[in-house]
N, C-alpha and C. Protein backbone atom coordinates (compact mmCIF):
# COMPACT_ATOMS: atom_id res chain seq x y z
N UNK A 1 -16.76 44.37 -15.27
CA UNK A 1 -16.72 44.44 -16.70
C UNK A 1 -15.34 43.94 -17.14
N UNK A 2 -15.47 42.80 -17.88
CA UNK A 2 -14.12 42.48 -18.55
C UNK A 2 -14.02 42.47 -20.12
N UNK A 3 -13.37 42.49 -20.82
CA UNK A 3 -13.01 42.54 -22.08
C UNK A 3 -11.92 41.45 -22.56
N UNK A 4 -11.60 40.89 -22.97
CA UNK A 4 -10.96 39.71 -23.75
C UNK A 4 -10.69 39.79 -24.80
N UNK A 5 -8.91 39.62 -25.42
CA UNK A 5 -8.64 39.24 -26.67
C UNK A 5 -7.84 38.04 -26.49
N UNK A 6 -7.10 37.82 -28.12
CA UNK A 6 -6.60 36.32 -27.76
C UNK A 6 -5.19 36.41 -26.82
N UNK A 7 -4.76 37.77 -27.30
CA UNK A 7 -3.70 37.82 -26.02
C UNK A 7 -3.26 39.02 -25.09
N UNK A 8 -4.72 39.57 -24.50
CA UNK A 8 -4.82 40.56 -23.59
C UNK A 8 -6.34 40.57 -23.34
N UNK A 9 -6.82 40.89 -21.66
CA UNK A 9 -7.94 40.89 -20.68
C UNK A 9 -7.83 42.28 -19.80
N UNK A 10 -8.86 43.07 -20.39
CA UNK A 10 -9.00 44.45 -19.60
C UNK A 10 -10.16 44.52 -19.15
N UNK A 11 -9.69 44.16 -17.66
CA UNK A 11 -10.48 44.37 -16.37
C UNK A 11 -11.29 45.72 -15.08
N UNK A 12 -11.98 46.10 -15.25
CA UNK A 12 -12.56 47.05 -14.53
C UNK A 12 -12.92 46.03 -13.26
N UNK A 13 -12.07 46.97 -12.40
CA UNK A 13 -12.08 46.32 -10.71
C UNK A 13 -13.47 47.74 -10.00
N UNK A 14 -14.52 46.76 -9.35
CA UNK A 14 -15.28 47.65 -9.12
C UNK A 14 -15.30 47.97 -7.17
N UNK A 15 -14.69 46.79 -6.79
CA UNK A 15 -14.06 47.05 -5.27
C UNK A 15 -12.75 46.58 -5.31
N UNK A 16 -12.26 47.62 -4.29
CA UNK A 16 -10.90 47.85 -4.90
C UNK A 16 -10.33 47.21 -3.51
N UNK A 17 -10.66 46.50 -2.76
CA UNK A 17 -10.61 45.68 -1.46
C UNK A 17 -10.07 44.25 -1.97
N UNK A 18 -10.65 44.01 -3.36
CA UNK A 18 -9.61 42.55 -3.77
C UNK A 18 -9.42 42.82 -5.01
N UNK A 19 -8.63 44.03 -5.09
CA UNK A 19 -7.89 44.07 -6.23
C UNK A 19 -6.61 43.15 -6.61
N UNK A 20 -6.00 43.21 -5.47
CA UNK A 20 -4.65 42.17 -5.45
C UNK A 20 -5.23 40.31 -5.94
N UNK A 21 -6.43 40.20 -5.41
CA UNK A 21 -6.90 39.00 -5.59
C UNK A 21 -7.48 38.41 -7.55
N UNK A 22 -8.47 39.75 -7.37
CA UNK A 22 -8.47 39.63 -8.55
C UNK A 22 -7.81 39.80 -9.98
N UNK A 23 -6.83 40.61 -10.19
CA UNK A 23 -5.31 40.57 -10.55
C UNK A 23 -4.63 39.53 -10.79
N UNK A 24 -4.64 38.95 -9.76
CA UNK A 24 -3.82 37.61 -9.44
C UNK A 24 -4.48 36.30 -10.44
N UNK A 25 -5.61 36.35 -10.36
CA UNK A 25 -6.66 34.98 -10.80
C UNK A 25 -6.42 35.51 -12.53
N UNK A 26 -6.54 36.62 -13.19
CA UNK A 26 -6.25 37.29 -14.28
C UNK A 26 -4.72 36.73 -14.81
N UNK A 27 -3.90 36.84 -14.12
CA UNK A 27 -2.49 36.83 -14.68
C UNK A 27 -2.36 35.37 -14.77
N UNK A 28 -3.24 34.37 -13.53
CA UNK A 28 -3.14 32.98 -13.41
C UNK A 28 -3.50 32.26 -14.90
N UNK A 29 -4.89 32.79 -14.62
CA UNK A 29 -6.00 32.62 -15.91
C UNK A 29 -5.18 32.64 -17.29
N UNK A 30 -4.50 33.94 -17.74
CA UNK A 30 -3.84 34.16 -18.82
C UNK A 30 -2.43 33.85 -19.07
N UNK A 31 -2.00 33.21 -17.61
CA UNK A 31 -0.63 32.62 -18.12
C UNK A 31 -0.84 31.13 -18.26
N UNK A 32 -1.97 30.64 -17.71
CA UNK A 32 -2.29 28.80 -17.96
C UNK A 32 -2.76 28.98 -19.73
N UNK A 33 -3.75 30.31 -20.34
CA UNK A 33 -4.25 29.90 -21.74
C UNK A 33 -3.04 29.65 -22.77
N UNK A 34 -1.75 30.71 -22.21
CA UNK A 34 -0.85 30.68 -23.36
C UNK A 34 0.30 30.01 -22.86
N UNK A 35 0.13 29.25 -21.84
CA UNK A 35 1.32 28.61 -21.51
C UNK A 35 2.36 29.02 -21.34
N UNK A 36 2.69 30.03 -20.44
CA UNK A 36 3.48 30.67 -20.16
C UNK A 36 3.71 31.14 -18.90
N UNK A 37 5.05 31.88 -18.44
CA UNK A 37 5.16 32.33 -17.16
C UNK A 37 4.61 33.29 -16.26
N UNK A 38 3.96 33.83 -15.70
CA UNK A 38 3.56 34.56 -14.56
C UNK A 38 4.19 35.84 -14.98
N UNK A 39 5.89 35.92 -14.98
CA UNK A 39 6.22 36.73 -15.06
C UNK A 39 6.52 37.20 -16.29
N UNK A 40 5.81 36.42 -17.80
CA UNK A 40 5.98 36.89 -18.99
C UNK A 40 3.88 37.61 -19.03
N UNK A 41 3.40 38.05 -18.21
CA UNK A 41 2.08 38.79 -18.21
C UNK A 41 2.06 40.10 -17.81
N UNK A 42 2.34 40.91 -18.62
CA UNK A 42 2.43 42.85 -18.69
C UNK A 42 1.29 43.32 -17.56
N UNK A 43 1.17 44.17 -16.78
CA UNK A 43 -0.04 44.58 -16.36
C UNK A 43 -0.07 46.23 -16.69
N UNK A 44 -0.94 46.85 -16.87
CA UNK A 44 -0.96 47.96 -17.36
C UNK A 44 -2.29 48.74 -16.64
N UNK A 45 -2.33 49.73 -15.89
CA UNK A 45 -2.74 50.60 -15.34
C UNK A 45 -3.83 51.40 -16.66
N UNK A 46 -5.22 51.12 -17.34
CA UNK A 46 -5.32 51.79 -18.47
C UNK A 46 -6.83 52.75 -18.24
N UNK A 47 -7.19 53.08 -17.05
CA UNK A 47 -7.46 54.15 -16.53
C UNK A 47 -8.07 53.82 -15.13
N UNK A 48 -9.12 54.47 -14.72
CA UNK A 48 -9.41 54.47 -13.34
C UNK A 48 -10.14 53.25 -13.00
N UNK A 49 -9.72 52.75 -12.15
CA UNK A 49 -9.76 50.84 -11.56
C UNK A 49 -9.94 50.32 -12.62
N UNK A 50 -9.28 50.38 -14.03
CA UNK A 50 -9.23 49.51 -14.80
C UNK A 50 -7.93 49.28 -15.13
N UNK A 51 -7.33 47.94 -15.08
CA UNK A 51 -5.96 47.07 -15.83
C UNK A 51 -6.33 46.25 -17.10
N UNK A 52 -5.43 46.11 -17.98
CA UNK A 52 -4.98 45.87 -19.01
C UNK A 52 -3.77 45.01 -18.94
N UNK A 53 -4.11 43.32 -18.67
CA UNK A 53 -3.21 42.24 -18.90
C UNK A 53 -3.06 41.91 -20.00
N UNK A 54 -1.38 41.79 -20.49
CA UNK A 54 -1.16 41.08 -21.63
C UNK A 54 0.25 40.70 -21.74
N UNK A 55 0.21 39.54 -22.73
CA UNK A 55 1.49 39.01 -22.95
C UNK A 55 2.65 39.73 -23.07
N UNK A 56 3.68 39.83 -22.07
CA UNK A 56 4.93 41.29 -22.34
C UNK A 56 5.84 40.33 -23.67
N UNK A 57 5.71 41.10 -25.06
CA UNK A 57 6.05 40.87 -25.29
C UNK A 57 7.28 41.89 -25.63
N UNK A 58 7.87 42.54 -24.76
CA UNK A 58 9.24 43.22 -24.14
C UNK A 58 8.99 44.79 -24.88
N UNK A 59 7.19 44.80 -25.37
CA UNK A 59 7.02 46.52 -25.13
C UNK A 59 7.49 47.70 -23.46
N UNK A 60 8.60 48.50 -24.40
CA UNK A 60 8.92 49.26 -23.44
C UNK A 60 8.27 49.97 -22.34
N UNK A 61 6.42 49.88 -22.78
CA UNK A 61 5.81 50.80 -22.33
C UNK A 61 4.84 50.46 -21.11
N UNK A 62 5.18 48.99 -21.15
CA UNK A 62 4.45 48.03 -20.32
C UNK A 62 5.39 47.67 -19.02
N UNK A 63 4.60 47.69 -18.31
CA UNK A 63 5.36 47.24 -16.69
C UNK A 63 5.13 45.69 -16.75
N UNK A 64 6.02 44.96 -16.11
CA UNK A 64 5.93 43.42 -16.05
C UNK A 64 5.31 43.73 -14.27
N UNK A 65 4.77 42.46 -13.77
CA UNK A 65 4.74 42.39 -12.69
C UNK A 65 4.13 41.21 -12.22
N UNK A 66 5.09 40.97 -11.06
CA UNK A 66 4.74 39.11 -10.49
C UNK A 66 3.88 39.44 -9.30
N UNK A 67 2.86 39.02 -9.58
CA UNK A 67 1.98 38.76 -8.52
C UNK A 67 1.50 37.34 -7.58
């Protein structure tokens, strides 16, 4: 199950065996739409096997992370 806005993708990982993989293709995916860096894509933990990618735009509350 994924969800999409114009600048955040919240993902429900349903095997958690390529989580790192799928993560990865997410942050790829959303740093090629907005043209931007890898390491300007927030990832956010927003409940159980679900993340919440989005543009950090230097909210305190958001973890950055390079994958």
């Amino acid at each position: 199950m994924t969800f999409e806005t114009a600048n955040s993708v919240t993902h429900k990982l349903w095997d958690r065996s390529t989580m790192h993989h799928e993560l990865d293709a997410l942050v790829h995916d959303l740093s090629v739409r907005h043209n931007t860096p890898k390491s300007n894509i927030a990832v956010h933990a927003s409940g159980p096997n679900t993340f919440t990618l989005s543009l950090n735009q230097g909210e305190a509350n958001l973890e950055t992370v390079n994958l």
